[in-house]
N, C-alpha and C. Protein backbone atom coordinates (compact mmCIF):
# COMPACT_ATOMS: atom_id res chain seq x y z
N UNK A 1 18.07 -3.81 -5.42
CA UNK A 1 18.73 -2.58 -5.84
C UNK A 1 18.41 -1.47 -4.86
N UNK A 2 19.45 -0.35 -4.68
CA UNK A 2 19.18 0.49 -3.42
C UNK A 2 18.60 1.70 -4.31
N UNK A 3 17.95 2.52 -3.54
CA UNK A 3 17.14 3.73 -4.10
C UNK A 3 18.38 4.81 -4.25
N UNK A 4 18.68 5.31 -5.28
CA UNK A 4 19.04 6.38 -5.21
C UNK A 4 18.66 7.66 -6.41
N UNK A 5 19.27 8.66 -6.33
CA UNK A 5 18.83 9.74 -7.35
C UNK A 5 18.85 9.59 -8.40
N UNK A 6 18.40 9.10 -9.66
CA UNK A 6 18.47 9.39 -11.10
C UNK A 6 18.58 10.57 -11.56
N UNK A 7 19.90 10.78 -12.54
CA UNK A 7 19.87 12.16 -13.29
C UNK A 7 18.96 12.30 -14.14
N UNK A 8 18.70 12.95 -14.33
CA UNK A 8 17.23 13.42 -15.49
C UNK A 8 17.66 12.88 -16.54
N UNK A 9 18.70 13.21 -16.92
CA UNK A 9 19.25 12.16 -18.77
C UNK A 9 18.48 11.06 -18.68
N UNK A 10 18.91 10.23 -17.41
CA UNK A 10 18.98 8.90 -17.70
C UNK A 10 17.50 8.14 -17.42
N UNK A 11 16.52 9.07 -17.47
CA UNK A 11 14.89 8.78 -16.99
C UNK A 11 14.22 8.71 -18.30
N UNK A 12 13.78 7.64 -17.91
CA UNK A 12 12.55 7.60 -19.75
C UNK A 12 11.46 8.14 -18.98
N UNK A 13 11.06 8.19 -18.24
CA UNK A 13 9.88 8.69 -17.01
C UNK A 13 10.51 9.08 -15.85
N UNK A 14 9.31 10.21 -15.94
CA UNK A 14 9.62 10.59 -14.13
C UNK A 14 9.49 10.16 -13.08
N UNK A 15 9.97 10.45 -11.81
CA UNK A 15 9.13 9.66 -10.50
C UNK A 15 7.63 10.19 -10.64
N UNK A 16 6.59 9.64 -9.71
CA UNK A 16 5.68 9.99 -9.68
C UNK A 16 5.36 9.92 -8.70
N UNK A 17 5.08 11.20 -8.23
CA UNK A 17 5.07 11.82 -6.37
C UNK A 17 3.26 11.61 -5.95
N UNK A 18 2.94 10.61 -5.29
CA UNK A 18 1.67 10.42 -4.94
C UNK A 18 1.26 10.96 -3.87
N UNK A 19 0.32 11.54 -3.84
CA UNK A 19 -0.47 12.30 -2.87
C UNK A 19 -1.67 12.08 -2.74
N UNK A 20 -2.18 11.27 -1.66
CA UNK A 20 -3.53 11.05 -1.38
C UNK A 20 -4.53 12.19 -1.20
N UNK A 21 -5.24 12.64 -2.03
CA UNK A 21 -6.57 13.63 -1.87
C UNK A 21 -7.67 13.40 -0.83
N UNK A 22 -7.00 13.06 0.27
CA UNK A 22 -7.83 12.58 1.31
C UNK A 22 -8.43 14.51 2.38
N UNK A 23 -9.16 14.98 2.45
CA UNK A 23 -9.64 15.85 3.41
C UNK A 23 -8.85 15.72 5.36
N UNK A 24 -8.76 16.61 5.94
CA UNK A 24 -7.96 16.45 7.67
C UNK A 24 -9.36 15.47 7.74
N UNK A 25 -8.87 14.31 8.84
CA UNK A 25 -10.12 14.01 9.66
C UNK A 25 -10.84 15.08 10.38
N UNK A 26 -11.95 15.10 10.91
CA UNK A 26 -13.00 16.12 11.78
C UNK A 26 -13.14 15.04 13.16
N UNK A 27 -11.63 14.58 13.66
CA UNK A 27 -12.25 13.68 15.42
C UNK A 27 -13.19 14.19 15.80
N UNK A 28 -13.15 15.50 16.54
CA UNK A 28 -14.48 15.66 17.16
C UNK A 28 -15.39 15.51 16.58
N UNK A 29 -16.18 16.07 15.69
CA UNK A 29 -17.56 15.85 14.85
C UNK A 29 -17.21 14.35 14.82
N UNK A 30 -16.37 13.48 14.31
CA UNK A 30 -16.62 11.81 14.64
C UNK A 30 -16.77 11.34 15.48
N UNK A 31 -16.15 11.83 16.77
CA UNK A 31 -16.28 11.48 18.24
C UNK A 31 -17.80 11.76 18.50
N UNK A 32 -18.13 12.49 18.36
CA UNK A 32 -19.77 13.16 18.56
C UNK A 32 -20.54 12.17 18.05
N UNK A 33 -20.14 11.79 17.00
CA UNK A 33 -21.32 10.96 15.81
C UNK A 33 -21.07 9.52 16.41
N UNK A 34 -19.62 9.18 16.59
CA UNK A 34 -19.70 7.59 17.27
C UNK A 34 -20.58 7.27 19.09
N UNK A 35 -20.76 8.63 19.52
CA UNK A 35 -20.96 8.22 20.70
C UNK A 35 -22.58 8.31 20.53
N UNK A 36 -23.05 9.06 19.30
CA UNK A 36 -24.79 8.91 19.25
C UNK A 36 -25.22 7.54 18.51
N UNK A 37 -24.11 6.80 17.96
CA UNK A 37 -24.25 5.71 17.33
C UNK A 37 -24.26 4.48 18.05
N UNK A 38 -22.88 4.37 19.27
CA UNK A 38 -22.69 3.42 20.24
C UNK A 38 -23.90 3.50 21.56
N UNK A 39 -24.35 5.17 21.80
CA UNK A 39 -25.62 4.87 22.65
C UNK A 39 -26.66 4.73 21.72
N UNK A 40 -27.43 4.57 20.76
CA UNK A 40 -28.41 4.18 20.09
C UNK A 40 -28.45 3.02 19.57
N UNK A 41 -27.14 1.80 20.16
CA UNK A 41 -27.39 0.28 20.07
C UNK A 41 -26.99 0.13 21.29
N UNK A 42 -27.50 0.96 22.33
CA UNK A 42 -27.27 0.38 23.49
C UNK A 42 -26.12 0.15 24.36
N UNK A 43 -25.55 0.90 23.78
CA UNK A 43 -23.34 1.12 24.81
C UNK A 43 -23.48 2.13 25.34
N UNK A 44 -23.25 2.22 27.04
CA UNK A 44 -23.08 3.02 28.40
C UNK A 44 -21.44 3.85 27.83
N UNK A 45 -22.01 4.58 27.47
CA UNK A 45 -20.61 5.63 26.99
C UNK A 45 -20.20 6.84 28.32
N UNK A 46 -20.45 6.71 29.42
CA UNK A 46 -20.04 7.19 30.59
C UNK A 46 -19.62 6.41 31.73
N UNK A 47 -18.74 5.29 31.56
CA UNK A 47 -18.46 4.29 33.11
C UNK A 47 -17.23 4.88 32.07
N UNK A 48 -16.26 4.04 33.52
CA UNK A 48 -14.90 4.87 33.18
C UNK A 48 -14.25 4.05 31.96
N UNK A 49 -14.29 2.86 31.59
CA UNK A 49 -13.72 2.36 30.93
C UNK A 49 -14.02 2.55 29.42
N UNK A 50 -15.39 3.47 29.23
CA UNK A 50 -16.08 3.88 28.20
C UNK A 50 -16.26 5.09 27.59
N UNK A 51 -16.00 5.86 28.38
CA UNK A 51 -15.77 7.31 28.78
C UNK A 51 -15.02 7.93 27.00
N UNK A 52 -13.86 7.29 26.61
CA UNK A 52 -13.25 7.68 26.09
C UNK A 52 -13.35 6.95 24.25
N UNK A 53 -13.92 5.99 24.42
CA UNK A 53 -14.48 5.09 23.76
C UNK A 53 -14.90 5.65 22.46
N UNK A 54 -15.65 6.91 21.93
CA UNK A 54 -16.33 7.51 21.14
C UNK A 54 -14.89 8.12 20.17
N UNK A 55 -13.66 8.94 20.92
CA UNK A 55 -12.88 9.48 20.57
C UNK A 55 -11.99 8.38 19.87
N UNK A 56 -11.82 7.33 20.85
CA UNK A 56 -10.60 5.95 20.43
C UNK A 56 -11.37 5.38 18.99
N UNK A 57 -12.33 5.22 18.95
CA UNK A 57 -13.38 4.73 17.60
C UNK A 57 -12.72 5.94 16.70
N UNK A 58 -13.15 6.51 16.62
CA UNK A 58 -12.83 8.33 15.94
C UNK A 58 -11.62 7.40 15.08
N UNK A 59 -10.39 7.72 16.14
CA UNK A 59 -9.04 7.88 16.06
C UNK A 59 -8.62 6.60 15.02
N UNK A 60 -9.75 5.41 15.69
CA UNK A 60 -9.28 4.36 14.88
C UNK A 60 -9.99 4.41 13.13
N UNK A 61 -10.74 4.29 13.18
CA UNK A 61 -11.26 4.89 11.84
C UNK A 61 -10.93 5.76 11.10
N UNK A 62 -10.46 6.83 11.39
CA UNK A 62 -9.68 7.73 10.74
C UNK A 62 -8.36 6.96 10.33
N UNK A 63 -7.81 5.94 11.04
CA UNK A 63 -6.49 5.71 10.88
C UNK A 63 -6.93 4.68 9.73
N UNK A 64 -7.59 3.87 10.17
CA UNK A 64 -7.40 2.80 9.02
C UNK A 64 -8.49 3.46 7.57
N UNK A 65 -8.75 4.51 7.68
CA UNK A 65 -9.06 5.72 6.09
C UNK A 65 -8.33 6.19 5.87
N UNK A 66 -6.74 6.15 6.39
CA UNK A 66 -6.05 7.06 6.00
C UNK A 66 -4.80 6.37 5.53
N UNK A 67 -4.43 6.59 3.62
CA UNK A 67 -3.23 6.01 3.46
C UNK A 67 -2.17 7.10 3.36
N UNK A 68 -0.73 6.58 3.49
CA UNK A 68 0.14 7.46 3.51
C UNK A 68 0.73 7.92 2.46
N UNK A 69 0.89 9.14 2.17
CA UNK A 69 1.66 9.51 0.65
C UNK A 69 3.01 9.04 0.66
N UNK A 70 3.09 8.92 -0.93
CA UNK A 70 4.67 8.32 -1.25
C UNK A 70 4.91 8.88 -2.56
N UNK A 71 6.26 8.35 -2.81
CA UNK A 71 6.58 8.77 -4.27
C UNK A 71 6.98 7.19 -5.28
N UNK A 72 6.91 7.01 -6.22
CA UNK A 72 6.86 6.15 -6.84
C UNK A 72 8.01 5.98 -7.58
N UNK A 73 9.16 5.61 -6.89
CA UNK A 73 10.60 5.36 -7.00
C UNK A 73 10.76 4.80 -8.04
N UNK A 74 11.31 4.81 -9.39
CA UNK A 74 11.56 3.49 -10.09
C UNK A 74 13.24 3.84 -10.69
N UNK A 75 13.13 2.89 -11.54
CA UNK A 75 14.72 2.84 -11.93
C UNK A 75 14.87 2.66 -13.15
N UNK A 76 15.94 3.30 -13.80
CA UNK A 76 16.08 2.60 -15.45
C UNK A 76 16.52 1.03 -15.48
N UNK A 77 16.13 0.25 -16.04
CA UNK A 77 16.36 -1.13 -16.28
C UNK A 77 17.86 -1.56 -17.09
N UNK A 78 18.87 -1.18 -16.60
CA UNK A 78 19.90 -1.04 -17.29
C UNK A 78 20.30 -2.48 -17.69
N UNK A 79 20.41 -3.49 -16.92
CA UNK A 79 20.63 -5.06 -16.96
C UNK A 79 19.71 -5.49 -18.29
N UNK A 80 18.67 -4.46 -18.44
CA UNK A 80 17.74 -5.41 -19.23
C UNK A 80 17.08 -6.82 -18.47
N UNK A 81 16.93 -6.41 -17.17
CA UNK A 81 16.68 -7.35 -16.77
C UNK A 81 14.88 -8.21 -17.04
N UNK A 82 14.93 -9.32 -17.68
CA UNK A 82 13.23 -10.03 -18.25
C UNK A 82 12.78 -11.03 -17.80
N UNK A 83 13.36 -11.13 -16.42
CA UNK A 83 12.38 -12.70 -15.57
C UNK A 83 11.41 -11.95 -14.36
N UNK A 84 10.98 -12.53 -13.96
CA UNK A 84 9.52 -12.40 -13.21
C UNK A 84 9.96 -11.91 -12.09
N UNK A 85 9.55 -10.78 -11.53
CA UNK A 85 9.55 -10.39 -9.79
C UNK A 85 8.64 -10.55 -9.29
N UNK A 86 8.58 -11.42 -8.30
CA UNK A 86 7.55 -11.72 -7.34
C UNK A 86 7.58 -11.41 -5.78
N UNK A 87 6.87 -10.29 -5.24
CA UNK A 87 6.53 -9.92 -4.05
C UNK A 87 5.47 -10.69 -3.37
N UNK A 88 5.82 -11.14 -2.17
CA UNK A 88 4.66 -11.95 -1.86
C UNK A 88 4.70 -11.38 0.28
N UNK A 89 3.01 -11.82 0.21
CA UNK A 89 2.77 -11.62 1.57
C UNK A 89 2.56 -10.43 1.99
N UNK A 90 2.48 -9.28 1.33
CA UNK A 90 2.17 -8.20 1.54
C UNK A 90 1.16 -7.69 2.56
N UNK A 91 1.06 -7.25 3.71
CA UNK A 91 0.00 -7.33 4.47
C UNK A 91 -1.19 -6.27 4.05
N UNK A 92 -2.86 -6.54 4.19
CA UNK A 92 -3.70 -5.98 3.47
C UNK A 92 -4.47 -6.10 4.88
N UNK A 93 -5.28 -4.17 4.99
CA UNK A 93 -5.82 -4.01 5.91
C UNK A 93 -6.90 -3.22 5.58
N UNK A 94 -8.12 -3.60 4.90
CA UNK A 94 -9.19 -2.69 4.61
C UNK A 94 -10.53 -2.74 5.36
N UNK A 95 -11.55 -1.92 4.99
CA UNK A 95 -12.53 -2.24 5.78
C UNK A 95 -13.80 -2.23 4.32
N UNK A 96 -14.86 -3.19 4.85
CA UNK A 96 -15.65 -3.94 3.74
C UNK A 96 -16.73 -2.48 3.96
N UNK A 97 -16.92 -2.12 2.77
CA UNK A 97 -17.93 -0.68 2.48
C UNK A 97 -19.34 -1.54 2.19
N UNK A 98 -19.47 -2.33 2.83
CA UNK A 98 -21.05 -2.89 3.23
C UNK A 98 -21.00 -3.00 4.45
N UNK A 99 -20.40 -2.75 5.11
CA UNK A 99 -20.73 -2.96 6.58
C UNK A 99 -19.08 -1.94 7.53
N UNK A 100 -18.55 -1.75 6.74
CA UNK A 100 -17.31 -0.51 7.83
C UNK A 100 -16.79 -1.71 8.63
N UNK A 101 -16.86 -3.18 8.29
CA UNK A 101 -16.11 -4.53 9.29
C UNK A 101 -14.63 -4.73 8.56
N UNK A 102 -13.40 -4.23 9.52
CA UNK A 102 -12.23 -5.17 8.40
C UNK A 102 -12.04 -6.32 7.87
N UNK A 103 -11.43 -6.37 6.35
CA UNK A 103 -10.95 -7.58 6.56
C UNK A 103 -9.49 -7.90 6.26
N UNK A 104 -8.43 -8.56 6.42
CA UNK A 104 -7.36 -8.25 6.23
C UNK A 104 -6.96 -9.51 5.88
N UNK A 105 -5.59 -9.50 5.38
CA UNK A 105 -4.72 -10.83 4.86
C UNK A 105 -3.59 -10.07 3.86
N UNK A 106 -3.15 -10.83 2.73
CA UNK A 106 -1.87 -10.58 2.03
C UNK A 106 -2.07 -10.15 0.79
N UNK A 107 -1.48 -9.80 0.13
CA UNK A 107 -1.31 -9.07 -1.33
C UNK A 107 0.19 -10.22 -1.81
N UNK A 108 0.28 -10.30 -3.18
CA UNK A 108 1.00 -11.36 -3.69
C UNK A 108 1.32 -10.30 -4.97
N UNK A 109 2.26 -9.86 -5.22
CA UNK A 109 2.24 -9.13 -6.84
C UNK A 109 3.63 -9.54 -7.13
N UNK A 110 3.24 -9.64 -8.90
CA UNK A 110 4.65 -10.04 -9.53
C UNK A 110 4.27 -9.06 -10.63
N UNK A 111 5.61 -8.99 -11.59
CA UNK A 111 5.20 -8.17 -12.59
C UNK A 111 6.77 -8.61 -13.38
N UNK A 112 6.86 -8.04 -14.82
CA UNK A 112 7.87 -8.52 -16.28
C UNK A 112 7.98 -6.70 -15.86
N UNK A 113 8.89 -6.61 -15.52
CA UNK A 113 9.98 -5.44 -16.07
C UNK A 113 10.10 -5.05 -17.59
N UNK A 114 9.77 -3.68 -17.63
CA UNK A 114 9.98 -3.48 -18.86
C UNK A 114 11.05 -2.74 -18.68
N UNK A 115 11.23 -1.16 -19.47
CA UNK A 115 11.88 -0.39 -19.40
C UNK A 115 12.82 -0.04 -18.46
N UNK A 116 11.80 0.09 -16.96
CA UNK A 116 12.16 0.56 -15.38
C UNK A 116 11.80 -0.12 -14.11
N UNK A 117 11.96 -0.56 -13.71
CA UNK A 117 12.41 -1.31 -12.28
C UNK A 117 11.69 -0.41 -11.05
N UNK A 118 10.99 -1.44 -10.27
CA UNK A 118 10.09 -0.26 -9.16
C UNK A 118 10.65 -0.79 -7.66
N UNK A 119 11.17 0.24 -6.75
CA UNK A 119 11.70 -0.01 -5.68
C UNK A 119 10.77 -0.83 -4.96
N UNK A 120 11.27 -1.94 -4.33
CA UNK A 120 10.65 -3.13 -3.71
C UNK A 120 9.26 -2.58 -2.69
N UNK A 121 9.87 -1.84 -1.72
CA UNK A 121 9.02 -1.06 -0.77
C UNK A 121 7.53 -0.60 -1.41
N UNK A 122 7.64 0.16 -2.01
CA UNK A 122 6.54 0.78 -3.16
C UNK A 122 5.59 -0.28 -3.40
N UNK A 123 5.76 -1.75 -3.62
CA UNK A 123 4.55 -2.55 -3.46
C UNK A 123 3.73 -2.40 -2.65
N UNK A 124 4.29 -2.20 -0.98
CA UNK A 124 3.70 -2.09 -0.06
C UNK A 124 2.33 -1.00 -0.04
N UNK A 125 3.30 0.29 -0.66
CA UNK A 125 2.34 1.43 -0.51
C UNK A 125 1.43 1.29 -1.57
N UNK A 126 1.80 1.02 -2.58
CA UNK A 126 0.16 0.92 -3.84
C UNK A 126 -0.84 -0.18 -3.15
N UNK A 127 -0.33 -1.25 -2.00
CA UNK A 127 -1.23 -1.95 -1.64
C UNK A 127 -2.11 -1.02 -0.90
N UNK A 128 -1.39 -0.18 0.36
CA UNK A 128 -2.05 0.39 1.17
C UNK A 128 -2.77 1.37 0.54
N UNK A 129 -2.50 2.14 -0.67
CA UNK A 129 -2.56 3.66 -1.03
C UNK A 129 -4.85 2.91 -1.67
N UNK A 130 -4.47 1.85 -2.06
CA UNK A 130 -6.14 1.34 -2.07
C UNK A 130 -6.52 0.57 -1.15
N UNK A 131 -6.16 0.53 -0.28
CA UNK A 131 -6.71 -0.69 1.05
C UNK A 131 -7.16 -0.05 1.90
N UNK A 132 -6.64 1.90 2.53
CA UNK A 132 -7.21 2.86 3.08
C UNK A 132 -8.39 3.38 2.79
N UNK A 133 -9.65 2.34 2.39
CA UNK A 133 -11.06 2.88 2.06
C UNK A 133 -11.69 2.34 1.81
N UNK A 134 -13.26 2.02 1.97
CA UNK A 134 -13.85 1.49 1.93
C UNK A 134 -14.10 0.67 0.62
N UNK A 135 -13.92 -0.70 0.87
CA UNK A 135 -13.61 -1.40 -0.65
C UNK A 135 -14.23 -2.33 -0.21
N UNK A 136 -14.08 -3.22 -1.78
CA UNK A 136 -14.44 -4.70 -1.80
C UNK A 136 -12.97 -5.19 -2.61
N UNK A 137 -13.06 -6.54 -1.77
CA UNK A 137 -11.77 -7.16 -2.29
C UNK A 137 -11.85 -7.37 -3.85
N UNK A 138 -12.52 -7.43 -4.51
CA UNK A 138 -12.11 -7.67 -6.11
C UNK A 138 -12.10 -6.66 -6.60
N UNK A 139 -12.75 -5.43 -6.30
CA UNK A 139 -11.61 -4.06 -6.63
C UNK A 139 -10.41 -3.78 -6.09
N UNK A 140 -10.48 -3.66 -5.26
CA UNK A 140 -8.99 -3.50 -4.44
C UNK A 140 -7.88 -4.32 -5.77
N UNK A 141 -8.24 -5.43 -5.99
CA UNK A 141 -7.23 -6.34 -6.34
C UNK A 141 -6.98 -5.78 -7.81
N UNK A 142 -8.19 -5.29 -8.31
CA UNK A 142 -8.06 -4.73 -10.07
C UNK A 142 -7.11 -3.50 -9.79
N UNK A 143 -7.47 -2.31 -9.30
CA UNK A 143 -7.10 -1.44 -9.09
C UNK A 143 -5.51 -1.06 -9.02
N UNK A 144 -5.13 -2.19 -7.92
CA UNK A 144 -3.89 -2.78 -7.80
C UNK A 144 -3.01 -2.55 -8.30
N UNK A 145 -3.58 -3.55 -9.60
CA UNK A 145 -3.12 -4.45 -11.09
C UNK A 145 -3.09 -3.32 -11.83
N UNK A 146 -4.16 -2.26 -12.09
CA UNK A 146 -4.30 -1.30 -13.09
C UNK A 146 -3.57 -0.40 -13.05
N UNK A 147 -3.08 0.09 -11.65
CA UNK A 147 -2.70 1.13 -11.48
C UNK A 147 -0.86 0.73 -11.47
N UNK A 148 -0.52 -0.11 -11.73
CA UNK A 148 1.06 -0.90 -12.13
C UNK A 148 1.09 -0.68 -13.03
N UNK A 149 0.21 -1.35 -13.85
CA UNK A 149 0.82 -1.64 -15.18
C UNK A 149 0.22 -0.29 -15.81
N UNK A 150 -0.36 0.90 -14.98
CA UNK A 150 -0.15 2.08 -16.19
C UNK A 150 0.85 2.61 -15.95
N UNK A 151 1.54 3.00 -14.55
CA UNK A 151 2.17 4.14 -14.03
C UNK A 151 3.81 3.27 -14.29
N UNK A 152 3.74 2.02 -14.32
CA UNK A 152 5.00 1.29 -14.35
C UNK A 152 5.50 0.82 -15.61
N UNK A 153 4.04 0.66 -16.68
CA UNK A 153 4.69 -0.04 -17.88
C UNK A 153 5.47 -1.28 -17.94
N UNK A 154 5.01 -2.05 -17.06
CA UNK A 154 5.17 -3.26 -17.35
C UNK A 154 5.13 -4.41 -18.86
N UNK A 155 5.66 -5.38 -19.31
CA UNK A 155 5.18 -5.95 -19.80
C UNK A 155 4.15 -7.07 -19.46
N UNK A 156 4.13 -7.52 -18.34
CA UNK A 156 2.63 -8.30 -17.25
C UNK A 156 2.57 -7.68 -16.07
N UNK A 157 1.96 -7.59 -15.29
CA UNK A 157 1.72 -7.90 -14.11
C UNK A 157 0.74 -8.83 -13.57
N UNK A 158 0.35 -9.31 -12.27
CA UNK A 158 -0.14 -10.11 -11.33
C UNK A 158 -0.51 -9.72 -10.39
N UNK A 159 -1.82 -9.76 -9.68
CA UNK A 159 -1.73 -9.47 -8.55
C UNK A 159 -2.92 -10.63 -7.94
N UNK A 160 -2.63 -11.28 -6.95
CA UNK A 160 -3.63 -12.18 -5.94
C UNK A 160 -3.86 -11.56 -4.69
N UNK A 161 -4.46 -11.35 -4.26
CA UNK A 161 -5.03 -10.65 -2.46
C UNK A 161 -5.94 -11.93 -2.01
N UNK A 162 -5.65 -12.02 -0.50
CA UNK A 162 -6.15 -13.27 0.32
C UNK A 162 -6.85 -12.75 1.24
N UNK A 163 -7.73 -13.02 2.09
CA UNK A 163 -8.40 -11.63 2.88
C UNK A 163 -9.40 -12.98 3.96
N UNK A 164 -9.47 -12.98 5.10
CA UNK A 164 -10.28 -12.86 5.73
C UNK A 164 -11.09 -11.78 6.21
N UNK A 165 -12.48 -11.57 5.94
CA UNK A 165 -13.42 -10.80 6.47
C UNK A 165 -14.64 -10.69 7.43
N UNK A 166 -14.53 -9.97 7.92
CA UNK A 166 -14.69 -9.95 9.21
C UNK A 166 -16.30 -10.18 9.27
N UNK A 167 -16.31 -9.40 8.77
CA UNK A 167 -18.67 -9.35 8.34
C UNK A 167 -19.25 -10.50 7.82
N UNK A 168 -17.86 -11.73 7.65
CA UNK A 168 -18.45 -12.90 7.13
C UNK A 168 -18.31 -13.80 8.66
N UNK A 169 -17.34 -13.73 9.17
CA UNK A 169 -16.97 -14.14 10.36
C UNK A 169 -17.54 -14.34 11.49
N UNK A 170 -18.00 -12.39 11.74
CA UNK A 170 -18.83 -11.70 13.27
C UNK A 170 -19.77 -11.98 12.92
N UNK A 171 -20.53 -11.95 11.76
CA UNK A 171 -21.90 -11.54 11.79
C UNK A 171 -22.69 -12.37 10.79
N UNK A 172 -23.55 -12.22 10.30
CA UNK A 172 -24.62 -12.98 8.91
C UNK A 172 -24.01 -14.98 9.17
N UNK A 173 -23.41 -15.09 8.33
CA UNK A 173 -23.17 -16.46 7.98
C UNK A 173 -22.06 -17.18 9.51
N UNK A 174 -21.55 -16.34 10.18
CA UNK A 174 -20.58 -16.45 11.27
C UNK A 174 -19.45 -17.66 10.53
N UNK A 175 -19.08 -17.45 10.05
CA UNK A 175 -17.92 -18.74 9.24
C UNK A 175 -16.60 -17.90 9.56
N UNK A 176 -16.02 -18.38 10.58
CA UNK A 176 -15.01 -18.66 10.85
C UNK A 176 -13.92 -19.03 10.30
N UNK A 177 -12.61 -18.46 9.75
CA UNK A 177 -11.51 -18.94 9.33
C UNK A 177 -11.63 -18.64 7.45
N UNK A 178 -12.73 -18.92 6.49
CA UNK A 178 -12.83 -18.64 5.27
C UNK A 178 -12.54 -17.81 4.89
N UNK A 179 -11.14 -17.94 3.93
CA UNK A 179 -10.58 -17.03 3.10
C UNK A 179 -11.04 -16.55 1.63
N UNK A 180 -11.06 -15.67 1.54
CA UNK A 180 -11.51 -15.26 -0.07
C UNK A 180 -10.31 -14.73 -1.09
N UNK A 181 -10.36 -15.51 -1.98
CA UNK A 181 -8.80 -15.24 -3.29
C UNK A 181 -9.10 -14.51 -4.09
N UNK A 182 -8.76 -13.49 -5.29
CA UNK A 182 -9.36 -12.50 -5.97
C UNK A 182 -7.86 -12.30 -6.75
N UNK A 183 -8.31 -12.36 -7.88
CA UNK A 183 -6.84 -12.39 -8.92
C UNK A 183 -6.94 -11.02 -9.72
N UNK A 184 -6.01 -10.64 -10.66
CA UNK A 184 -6.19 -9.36 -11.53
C UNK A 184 -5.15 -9.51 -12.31
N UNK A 185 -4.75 -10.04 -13.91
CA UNK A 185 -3.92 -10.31 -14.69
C UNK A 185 -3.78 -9.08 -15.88
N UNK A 186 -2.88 -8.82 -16.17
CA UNK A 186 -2.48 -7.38 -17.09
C UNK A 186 -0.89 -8.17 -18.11
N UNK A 187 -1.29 -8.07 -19.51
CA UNK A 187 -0.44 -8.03 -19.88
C UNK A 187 0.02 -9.80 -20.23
N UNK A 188 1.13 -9.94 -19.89
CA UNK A 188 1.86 -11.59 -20.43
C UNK A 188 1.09 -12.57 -19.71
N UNK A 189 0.48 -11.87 -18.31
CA UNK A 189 0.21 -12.75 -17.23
C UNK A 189 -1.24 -12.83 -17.78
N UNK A 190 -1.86 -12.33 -18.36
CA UNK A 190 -3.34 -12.73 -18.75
C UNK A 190 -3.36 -13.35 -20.26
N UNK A 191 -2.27 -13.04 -21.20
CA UNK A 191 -2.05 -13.63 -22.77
C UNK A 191 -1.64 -15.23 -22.47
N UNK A 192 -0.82 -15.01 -21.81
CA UNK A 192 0.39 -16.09 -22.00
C UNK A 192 0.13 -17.27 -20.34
N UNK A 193 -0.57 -18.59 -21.37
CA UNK A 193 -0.38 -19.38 -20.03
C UNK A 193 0.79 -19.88 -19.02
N UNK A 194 2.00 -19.95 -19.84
CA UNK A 194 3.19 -20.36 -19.05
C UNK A 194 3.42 -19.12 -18.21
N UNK A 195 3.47 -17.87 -18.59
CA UNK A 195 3.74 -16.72 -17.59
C UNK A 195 2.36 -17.04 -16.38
N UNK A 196 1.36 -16.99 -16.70
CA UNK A 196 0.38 -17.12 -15.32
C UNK A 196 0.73 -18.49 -14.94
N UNK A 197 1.01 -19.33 -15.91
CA UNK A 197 1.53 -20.43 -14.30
C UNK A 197 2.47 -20.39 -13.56
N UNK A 198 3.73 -19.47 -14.43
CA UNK A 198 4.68 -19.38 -13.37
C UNK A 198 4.47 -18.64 -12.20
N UNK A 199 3.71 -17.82 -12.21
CA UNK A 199 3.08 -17.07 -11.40
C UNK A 199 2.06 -18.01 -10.43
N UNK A 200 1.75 -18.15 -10.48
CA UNK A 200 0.78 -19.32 -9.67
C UNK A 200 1.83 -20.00 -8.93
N UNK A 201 2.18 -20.54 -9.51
CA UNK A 201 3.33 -21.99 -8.67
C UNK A 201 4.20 -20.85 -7.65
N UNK A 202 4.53 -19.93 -8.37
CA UNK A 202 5.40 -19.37 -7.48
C UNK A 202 4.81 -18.60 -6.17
N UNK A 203 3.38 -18.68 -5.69
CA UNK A 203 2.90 -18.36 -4.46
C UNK A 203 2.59 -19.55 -4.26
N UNK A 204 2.98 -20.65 -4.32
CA UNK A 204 2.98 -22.08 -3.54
C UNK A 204 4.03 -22.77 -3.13
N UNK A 205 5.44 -21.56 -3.70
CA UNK A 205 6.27 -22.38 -3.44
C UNK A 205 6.68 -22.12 -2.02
């Protein structure tokens, strides 16, 4: 379905205009702080290829703390429409708040339409709008879930996140390639076993 304007009549709810309460980054004061951090484990932060190194850290960190505001498009459900939407593959880019190491992979969400219908895109951003901060994947994944089925009113939702991480990878255990799964069920999808299996099967198919 394409996005367009709803007249106010025809809204059982409003949009809901999201705005991240995030503070401006401070680059410099980060640039400052990464380059007393990278020379105090030992990184030559003055050859030319390094030079700039403190600021590019800055820039990148700030970026991946920073999610983008949106508005939370939905639609009246006029069809009555009551079978399962399933979004899958969603790309997920956070960084692990035990160690500031990313880890990234997919987001999988389905959800039972109730009332109103949520523009497809908008998955994307509730993924990102919690993936911009320092998390752990089994919040991330609740949060997800929680924050659907209040603002959307669903009758279920679903959500699975897949994640390789990086701090398991680079560093401690060095394991290579191990993915971690993390589920969050709301609604039909946590009551009702045939709804969570359809849900299941349907990220295998």
């Amino acid at each position: 379905m394409s996005e367009q304007t709803v007249p106010e009549a025809a809204r059982e709810r409003p949009l809901h205009s999201i705005r991240t309460a995030q503070p401006e980054p401070q680059l410099e004061v980060a640039a400052r702080a990464a380059r007393q951090f990278l020379e105090a484990l030992g990184v030559d932060c003055d050859t030319p290829s390094t030079e700039r190194s403190p600021m590019r850290m800055a820039r990148a960190y700030a970026e991946m703390l920073s999610a983008r505001p949106f508005e939370l498009t939905t639609f009246p459900n006029d069809e009555g429409y009551d079978e399962m939407v399933v979004v899958r593959g969603i790309p997920v880019a956070s960084l692990c708040e035990h160690h500031l190491l990313p880890f990234t992979g997919v987001a999988h969400i389905a959800y039972l339409p109730g009332d109103r219908i949520l523009g497809l895109s908008k998955f994307a951003r509730v993924v990102e709008m919690f993936a911009r901060r320092p998390q752990v994947q089994e919040r991330l994944t609740k949060q997800v879930a929680d924050w659907l089925d209040e603002h959307l009113a669903p009758r279920g939702v679903g959500v699975v996140v897949e994640a390789e991480h990086s701090c398991l990878s680079l560093r401690g255990a060095r394991v290579g390639g191990a993915v971690t799964r993390t589920s969050a069920l709301a609604g039909l999808f946590r009551e009702n076993d045939a709804t969570r299996a359809e849900f299941l099967d349907a990220l295998r198919a």
